[in-house]
Structure formats: C-alpha cells, structure tokens
N, C-alpha and C. Protein backbone atom coordinates (compact mmCIF):
# COMPACT_ATOMS: atom_id res chain seq x y z
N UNK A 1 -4.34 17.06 22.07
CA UNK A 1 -4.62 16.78 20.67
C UNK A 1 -3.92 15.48 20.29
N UNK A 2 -4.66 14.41 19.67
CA UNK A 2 -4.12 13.01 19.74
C UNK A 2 -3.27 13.36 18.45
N UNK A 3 -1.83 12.86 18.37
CA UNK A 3 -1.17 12.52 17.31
C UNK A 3 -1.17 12.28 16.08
N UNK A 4 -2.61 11.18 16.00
CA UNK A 4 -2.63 11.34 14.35
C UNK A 4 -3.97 11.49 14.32
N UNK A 5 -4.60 12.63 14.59
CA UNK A 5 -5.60 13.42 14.10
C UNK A 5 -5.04 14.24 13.31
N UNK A 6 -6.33 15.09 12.51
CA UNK A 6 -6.25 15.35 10.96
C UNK A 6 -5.43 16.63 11.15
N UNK A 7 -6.26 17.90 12.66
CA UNK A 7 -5.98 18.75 12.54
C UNK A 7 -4.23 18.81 13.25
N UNK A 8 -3.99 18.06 14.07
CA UNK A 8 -2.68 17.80 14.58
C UNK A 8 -1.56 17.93 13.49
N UNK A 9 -1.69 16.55 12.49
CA UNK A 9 -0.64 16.68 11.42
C UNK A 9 -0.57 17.95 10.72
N UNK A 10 -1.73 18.93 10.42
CA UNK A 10 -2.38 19.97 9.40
C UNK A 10 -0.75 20.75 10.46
N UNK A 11 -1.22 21.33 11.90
CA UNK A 11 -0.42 22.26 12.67
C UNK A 11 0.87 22.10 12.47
N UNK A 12 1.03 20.57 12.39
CA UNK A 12 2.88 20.36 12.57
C UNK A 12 2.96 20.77 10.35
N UNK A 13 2.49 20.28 9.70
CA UNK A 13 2.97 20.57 8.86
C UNK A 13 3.02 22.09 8.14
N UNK A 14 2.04 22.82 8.66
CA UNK A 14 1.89 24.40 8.62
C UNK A 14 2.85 24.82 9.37
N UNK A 15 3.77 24.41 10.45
CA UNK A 15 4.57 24.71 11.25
C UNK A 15 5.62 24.70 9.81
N UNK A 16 5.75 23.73 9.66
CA UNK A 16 6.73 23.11 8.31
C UNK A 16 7.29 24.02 7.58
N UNK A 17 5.85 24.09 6.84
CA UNK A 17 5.76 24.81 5.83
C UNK A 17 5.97 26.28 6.26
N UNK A 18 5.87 26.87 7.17
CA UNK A 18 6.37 28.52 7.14
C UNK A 18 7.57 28.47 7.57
N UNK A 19 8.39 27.65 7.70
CA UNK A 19 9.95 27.62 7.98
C UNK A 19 10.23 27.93 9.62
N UNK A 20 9.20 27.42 10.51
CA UNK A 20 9.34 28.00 11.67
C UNK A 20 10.60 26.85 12.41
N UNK A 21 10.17 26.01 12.19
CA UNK A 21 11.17 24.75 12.69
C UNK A 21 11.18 23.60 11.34
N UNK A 22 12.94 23.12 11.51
CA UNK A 22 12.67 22.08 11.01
C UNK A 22 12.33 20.87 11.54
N UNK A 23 12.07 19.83 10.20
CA UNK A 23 11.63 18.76 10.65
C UNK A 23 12.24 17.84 12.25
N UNK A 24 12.98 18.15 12.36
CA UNK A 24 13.78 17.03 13.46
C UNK A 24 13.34 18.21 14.97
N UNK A 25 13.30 19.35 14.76
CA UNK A 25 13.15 20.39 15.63
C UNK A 25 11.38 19.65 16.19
N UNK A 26 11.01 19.79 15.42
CA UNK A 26 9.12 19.65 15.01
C UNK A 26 8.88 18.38 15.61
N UNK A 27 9.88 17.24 15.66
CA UNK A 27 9.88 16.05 15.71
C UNK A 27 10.16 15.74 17.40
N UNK A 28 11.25 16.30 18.03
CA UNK A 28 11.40 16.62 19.62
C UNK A 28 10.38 17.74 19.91
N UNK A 29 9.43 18.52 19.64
CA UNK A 29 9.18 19.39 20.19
C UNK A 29 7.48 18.86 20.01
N UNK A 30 6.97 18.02 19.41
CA UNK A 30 5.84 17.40 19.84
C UNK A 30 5.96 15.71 20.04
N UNK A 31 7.42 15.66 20.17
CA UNK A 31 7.84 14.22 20.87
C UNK A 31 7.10 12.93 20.03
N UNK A 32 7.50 13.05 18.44
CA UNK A 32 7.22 12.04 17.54
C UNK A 32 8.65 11.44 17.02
N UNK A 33 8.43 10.04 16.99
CA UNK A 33 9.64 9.41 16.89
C UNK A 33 10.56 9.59 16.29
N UNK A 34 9.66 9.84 14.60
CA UNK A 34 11.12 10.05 13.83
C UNK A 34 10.88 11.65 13.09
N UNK A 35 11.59 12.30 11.99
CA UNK A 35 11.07 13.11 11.67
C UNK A 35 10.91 13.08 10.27
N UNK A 36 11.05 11.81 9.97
CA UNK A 36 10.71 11.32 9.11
C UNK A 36 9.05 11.18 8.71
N UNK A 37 8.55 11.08 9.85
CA UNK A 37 7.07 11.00 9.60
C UNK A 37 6.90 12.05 9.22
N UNK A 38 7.40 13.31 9.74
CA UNK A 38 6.84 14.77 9.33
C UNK A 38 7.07 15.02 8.08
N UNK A 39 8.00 14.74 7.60
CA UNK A 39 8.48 14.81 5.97
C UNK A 39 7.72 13.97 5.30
N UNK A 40 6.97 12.64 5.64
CA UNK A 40 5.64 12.06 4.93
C UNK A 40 4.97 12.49 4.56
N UNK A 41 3.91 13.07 6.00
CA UNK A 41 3.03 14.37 5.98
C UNK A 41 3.12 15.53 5.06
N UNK A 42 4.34 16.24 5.45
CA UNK A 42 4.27 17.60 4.36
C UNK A 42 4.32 17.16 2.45
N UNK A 43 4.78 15.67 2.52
CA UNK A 43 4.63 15.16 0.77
C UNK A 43 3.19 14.82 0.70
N UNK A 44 2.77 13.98 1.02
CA UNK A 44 1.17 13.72 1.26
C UNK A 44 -0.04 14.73 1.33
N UNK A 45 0.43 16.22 1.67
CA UNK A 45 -0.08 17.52 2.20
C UNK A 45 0.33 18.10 0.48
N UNK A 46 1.35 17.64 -0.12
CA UNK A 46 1.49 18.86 -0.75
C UNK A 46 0.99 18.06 -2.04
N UNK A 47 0.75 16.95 -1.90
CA UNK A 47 -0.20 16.21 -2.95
C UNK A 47 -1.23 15.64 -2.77
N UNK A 48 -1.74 15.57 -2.15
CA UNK A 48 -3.45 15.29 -1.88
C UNK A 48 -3.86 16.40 -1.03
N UNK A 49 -3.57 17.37 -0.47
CA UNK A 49 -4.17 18.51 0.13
C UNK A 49 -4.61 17.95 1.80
N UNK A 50 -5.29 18.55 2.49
CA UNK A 50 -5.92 17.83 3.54
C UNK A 50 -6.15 17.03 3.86
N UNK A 51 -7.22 16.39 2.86
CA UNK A 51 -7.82 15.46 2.51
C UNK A 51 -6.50 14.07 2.91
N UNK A 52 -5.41 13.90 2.37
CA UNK A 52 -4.35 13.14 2.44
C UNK A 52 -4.34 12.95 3.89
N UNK A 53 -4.09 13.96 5.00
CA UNK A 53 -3.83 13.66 6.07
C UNK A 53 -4.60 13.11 7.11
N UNK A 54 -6.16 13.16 6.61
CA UNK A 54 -7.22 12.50 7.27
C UNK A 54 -6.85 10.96 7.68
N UNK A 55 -7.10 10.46 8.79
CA UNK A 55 -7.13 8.96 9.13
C UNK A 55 -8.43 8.01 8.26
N UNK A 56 -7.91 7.47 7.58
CA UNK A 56 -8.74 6.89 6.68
C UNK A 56 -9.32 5.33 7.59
N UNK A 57 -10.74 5.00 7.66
CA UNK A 57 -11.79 4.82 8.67
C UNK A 57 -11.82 3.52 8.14
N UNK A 58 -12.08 3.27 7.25
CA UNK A 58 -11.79 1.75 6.04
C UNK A 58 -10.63 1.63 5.27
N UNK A 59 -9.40 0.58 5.99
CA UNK A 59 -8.44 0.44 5.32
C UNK A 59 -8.73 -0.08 4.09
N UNK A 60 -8.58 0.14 3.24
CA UNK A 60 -8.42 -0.05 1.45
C UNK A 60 -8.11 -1.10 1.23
N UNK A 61 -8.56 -2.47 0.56
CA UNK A 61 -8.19 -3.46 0.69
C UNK A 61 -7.51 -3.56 -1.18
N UNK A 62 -6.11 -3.73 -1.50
CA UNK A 62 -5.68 -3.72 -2.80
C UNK A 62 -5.84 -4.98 -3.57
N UNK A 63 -5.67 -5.27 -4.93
CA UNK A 63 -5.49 -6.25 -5.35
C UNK A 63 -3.58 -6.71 -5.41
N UNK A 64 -3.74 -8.07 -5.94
CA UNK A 64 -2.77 -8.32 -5.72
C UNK A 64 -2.05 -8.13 -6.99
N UNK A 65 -2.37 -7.43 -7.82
CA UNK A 65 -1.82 -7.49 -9.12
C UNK A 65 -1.59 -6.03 -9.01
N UNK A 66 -2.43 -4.83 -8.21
CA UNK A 66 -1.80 -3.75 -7.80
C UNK A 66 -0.62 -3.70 -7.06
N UNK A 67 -1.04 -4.30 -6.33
CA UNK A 67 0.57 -4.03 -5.40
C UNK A 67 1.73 -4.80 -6.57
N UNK A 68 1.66 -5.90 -7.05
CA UNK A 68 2.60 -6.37 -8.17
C UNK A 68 2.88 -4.81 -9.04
N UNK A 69 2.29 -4.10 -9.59
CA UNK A 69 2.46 -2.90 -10.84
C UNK A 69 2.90 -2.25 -8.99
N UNK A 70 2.94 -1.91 -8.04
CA UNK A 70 3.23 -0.96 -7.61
C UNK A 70 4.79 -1.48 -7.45
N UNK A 71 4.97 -2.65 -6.80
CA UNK A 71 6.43 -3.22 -6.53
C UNK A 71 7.41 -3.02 -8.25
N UNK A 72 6.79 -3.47 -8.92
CA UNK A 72 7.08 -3.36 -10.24
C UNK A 72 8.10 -2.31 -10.74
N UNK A 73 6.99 -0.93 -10.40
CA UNK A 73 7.25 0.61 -10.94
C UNK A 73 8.55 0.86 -10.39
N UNK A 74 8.46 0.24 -8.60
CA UNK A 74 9.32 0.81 -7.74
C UNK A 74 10.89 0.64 -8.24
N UNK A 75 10.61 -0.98 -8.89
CA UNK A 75 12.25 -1.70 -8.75
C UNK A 75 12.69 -0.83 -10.28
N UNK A 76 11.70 -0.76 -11.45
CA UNK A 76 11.77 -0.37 -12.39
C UNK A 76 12.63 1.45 -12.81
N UNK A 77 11.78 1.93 -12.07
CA UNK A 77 12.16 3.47 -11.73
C UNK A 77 13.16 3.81 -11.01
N UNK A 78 13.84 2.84 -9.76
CA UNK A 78 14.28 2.92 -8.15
C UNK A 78 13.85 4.35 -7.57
N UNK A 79 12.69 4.47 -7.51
CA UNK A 79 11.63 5.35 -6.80
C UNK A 79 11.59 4.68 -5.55
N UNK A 80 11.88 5.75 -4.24
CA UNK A 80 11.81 5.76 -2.70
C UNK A 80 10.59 4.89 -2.67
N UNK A 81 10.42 4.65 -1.44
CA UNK A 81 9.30 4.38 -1.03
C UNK A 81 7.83 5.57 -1.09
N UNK A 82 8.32 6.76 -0.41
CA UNK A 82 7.80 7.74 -0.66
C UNK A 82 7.13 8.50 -1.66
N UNK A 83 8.15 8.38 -2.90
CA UNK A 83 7.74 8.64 -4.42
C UNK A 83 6.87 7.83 -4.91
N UNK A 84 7.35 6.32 -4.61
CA UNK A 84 6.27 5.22 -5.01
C UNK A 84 4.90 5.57 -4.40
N UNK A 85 4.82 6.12 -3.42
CA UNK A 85 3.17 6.26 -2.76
C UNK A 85 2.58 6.93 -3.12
N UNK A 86 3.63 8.37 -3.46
CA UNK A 86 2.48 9.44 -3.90
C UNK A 86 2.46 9.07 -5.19
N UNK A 87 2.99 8.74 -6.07
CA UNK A 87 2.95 7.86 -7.51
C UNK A 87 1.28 7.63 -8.00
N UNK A 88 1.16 6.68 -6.85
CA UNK A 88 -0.03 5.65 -6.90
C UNK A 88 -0.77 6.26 -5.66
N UNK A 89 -0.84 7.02 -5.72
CA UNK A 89 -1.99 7.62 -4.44
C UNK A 89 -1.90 6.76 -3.18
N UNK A 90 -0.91 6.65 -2.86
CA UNK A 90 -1.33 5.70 -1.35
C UNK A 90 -0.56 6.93 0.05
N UNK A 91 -0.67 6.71 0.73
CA UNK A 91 -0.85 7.69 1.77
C UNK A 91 0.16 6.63 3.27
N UNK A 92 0.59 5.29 2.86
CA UNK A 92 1.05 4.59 3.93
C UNK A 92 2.77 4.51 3.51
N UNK A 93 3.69 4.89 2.96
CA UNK A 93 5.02 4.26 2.27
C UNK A 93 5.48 3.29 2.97
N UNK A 94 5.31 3.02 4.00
CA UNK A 94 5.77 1.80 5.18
C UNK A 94 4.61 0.35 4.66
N UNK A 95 3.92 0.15 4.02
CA UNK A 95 2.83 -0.52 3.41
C UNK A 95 3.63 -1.44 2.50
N UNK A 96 4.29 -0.38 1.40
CA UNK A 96 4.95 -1.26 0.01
C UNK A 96 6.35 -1.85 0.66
N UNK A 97 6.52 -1.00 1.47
CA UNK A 97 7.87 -2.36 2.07
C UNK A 97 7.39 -3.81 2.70
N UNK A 98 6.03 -3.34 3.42
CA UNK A 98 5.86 -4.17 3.58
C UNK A 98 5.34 -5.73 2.58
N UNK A 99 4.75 -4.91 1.40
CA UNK A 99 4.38 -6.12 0.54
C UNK A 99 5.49 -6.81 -0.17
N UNK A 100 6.56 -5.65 -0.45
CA UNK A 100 7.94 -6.02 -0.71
C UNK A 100 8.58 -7.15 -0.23
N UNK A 101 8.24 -7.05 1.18
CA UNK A 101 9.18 -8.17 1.97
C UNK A 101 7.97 -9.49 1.80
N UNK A 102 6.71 -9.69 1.71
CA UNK A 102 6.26 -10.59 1.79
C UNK A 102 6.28 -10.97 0.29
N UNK A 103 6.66 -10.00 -0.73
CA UNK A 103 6.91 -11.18 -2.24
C UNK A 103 8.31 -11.81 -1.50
N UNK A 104 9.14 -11.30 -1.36
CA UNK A 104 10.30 -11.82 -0.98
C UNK A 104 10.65 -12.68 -0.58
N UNK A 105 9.58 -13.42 0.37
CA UNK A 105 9.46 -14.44 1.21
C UNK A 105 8.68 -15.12 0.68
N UNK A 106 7.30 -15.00 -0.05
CA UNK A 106 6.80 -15.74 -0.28
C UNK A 106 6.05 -15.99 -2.14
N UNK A 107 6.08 -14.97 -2.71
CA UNK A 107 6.16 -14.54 -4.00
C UNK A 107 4.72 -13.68 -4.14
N UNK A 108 3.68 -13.68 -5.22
CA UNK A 108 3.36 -13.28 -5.65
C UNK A 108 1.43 -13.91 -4.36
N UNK A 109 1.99 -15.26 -4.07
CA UNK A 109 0.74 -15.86 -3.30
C UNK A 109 0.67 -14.96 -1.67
N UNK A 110 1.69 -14.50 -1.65
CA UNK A 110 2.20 -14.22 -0.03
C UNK A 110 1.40 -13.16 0.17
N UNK A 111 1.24 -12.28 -1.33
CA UNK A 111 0.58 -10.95 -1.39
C UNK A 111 -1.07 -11.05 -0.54
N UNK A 112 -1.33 -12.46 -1.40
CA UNK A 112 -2.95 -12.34 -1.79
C UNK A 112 -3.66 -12.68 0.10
N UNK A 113 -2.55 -12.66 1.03
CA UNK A 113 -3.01 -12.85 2.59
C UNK A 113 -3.54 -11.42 2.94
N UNK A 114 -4.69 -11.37 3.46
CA UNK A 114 -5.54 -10.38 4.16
C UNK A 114 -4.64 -10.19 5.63
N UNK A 115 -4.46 -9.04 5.73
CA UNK A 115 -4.04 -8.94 7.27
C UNK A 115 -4.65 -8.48 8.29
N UNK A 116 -4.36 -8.95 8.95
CA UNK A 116 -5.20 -8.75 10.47
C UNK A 116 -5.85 -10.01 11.20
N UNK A 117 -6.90 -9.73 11.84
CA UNK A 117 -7.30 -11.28 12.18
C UNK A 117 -8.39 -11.72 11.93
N UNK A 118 -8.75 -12.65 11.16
CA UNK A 118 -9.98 -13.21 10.39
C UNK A 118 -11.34 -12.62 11.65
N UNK A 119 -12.24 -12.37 9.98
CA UNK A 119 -13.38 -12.41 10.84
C UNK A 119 -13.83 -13.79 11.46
N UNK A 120 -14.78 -13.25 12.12
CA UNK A 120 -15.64 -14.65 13.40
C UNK A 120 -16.40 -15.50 12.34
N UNK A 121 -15.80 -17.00 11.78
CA UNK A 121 -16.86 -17.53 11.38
C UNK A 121 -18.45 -17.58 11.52
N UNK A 122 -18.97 -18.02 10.77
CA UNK A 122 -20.62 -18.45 11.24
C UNK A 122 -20.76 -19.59 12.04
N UNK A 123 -19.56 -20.62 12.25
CA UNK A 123 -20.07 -21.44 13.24
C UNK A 123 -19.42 -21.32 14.31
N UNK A 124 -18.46 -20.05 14.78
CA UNK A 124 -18.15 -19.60 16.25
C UNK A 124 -19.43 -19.02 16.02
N UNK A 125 -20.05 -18.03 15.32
CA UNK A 125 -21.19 -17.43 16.50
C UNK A 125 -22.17 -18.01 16.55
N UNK A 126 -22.64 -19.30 15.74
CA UNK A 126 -23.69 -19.86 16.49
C UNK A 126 -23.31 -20.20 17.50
N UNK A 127 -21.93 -21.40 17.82
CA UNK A 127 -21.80 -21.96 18.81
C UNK A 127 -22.13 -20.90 20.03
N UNK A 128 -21.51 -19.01 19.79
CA UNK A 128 -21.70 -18.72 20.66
C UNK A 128 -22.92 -17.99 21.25
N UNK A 129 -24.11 -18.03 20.08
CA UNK A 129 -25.49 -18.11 20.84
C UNK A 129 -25.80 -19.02 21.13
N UNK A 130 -25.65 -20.81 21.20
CA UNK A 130 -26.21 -22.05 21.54
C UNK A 130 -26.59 -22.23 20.13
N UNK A 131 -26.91 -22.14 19.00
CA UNK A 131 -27.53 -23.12 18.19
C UNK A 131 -26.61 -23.96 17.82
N UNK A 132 -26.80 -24.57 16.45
CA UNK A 132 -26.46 -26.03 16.20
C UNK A 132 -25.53 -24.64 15.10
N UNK A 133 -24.03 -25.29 14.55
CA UNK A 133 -23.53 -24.83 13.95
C UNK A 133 -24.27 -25.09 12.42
N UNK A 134 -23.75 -23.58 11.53
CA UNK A 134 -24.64 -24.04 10.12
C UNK A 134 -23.05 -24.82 9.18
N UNK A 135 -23.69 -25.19 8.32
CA UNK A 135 -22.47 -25.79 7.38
C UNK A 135 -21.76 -24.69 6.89
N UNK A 136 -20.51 -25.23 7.39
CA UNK A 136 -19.49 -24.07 6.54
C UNK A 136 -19.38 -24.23 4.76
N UNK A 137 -19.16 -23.30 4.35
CA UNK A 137 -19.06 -22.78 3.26
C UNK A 137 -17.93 -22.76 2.67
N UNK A 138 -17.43 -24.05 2.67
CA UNK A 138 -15.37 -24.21 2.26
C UNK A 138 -15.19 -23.91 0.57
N UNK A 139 -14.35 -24.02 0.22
CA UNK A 139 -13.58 -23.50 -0.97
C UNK A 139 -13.99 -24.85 -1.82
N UNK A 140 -14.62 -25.38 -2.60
CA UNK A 140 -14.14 -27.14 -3.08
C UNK A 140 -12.36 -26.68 -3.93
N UNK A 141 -12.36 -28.18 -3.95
CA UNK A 141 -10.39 -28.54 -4.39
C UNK A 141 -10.46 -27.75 -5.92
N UNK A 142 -11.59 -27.82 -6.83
CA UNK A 142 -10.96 -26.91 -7.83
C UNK A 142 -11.07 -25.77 -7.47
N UNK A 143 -11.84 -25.20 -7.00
CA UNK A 143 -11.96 -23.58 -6.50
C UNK A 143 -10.70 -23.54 -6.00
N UNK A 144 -10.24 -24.26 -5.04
CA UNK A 144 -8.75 -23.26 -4.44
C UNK A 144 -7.50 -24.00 -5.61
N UNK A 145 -7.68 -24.77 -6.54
CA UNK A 145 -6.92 -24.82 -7.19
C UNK A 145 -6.85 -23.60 -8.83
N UNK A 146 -8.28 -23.53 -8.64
CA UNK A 146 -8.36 -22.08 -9.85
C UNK A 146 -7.59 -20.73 -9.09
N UNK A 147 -8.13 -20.88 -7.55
CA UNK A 147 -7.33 -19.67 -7.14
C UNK A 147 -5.59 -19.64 -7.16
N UNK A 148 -5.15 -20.55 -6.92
CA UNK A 148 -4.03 -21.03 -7.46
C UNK A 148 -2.73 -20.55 -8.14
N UNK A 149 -4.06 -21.44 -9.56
CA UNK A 149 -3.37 -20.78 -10.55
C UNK A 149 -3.53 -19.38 -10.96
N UNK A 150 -4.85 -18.83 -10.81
CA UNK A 150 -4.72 -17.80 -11.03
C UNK A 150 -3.20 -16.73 -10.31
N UNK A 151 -3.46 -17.08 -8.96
CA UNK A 151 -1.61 -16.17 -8.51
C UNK A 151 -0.28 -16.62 -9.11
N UNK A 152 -0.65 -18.05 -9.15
CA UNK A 152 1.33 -18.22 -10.27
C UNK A 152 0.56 -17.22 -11.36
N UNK A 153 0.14 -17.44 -12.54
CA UNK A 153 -0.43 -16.65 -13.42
C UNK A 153 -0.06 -15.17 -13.33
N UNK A 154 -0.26 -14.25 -12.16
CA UNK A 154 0.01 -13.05 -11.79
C UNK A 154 1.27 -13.03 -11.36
N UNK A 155 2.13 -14.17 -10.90
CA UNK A 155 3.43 -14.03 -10.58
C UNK A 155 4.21 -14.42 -11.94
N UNK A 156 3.79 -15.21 -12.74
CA UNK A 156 4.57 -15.01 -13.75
C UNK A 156 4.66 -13.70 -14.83
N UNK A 157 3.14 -13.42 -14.60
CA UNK A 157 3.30 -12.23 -15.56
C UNK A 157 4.30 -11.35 -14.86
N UNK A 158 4.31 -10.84 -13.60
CA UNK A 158 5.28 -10.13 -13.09
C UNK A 158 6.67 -10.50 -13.64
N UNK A 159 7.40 -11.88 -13.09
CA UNK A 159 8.36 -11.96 -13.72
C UNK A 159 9.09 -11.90 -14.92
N UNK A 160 7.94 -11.49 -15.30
CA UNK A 160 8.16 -11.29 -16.80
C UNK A 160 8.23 -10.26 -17.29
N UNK A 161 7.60 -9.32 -16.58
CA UNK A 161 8.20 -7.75 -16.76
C UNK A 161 9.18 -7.87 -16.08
N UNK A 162 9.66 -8.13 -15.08
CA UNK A 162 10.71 -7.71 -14.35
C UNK A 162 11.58 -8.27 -15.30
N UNK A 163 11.71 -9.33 -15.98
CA UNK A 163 12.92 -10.22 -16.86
C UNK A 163 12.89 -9.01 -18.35
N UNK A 164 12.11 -8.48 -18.99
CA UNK A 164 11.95 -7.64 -19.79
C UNK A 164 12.85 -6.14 -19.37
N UNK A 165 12.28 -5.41 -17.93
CA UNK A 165 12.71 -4.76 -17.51
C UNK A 165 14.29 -4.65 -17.49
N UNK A 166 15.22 -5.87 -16.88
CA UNK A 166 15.99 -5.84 -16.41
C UNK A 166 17.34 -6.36 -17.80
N UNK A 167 16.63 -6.61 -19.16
CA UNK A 167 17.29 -6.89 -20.17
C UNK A 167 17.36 -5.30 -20.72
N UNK A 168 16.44 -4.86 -20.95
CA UNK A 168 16.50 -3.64 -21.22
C UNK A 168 15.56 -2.55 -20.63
N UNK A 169 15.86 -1.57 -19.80
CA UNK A 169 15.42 -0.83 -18.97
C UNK A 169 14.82 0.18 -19.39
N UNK A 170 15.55 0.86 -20.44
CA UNK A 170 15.33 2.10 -21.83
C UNK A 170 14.29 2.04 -21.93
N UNK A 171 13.88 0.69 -23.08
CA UNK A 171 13.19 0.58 -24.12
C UNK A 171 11.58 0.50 -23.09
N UNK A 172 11.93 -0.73 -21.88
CA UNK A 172 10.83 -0.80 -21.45
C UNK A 172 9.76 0.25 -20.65
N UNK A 173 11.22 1.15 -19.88
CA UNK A 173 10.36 2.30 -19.43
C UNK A 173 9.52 3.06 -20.48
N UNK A 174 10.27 3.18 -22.13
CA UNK A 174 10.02 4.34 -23.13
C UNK A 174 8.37 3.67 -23.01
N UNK A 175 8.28 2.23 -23.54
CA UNK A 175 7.21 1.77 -23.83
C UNK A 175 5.87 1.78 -22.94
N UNK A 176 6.24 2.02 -21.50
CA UNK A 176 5.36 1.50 -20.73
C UNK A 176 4.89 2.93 -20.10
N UNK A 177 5.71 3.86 -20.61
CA UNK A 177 5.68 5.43 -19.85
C UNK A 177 4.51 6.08 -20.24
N UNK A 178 4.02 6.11 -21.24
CA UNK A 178 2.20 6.54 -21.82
C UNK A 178 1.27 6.11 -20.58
N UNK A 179 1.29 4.80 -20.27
CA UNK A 179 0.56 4.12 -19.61
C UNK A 179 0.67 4.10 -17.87
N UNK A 180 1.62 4.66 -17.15
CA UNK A 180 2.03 4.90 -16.10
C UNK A 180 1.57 6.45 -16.22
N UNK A 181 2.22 7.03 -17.32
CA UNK A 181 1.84 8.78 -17.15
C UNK A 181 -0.04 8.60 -17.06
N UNK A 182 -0.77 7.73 -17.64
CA UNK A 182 -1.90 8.23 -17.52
C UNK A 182 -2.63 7.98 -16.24
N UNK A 183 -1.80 6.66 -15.61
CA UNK A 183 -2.58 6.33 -14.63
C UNK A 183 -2.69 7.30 -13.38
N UNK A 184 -0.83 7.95 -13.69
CA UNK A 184 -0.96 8.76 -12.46
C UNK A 184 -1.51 9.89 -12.61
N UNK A 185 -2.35 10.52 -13.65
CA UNK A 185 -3.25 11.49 -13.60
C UNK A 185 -4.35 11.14 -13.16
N UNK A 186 -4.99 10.13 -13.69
CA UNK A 186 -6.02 9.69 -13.28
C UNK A 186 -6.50 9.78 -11.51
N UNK A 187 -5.59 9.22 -10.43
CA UNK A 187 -4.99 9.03 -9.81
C UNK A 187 -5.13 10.13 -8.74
N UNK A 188 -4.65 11.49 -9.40
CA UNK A 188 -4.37 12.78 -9.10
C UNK A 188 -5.81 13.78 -8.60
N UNK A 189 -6.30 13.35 -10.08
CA UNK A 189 -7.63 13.91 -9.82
C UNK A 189 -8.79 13.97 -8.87
C-alpha cells in the first residue's frame, strides 16, 4: 500500500484515533519519517473528513494576495502552521512556510513565481516537429510594468496591515474578526 494513498493515511489515522498506538509508535511501525505527518493527517481528517486526505490530482494554483491574507492571519493571530491551514482550508502546512520564506527573501513579487518547471513554449515544439517557429507572444514593457505595479500595490497594502496590526493588535483583530469568522465558514462548508 503506497504511503500517500487515500486509504493508507485513512488506516494509520483510524489506528490514531482508537488509541491503539501513538503517533511516534505509528510513525516507526509503518516507517514514516516524522510523526508529525501523522498528527497532520488526523487534523486534516478531523476537519475535512476523507475527502482531506485524498491526493489532490491538480495542485491549486493561489493568488498572491491569498497567500498575503494567509501570511497575514498567521503573524497576526501567531497561529502554527497547522492552525493556519486548516483556518483557510489548505491541506499542505509545509506550503505557507514555504511562501513565508519567499516574502522574506523577496517580498510580495517573490510570491507571484509559479513553481515547478515552465511549460514547453510554442517555439520549442515547433522547433521540435521541424516547422518554422511561430512568434512568441511576450509581455510588451507596459504590460509587465502594470504587472508590476500591481504587486508593490499588494505589497503595500500588506504592509500596511501588518503596520496597523502591529501598532495595535486588539483593536485590529476586534475589527477584522467578522470578516475572518465568515470566511472560515464559508471555507468549511
């Protein structure tokens, strides 16, 4: 039974859940690294149901102004990584560290990089049936300068909660808590 199949995680966390072993027990005894993952699983299990533990087939591609409100909530609240996921329905907690570290390094633009490795242009695959390459389809200088600005734009607004946030923490959670409580119902459903 491969590791992260649906019904695999379902066994180890039903293991869990009837108190037969704990996590670190569960963790040497189907020889998974940490047992930390298992404690993912059984949060993910006990808030999205099944469904949560499925390998999801199309990674989810976010905006960058989501992950900003998700980094946001995190520093705002100091919600785990963990809490932050099930928060916002995400199912990866190793994900927001990761976007974490790339504002860190690079700000709010660092976000807006797709990961993985670009698709195959249109003029590798002509070249690689023989035709004549077609004209690429580039960005013109205001287009990537609207895109631009649009990310300072999203990085300032961020900083600007965070500068709000961090003058007064109270007031801003009181204010902003309607609007977080609804999303995460929404969310839930």
């Amino acid at each position: 039974m491969a590791k992260d199949s649906e019904s695999f995680k379902l066994m180890v966390v039903g293991e869990y859940l009837n108190g037969q072993l704990g996590c670190k027990l569960l963790a040497r005894k189907y020889d998974i690294k940490s047992h930390k993952q298992i404690l993912n699983w059984v949060d993910v299990y006990k808030e999205h149901g099944v469904s949560g533990l499925s390998r999801k087939k199309n990674k989810e591609v976010y905006s960058v102004q989501f992950k900003l409100d998700v980094l946001s909530f995190m520093k705002r609240t100091g919600a785990s990584l963990t809490e932050t996921a099930l928060h916002f329905g995400l199912t990866n907690p190793p994900m927001i560290s990761s976007w974490n570290n790339k504002f860190l390094e690079g700000g709010a633009k660092a976000l807006d990089n797709p990961i993985g490795r670009p698709a195959m242009s249109d003029k590798s695959k002509n070249v690689k049936k023989g035709k004549q390459p077609a004209q690429q389809n580039e960005m013109t200088r205001e287009q990537k300068l609207e895109q631009e600005n649009e990310l300072l734009r999203l990085e300032v607004a961020y900083l600007k909660k965070l500068r709000a946030f961090q003058m007064d923490p109270e007031g801003y959670l009181e204010k902003h808590k309607q609007r977080y409580h609804l999303n995460s119902k929404k969310t839930s459903n």
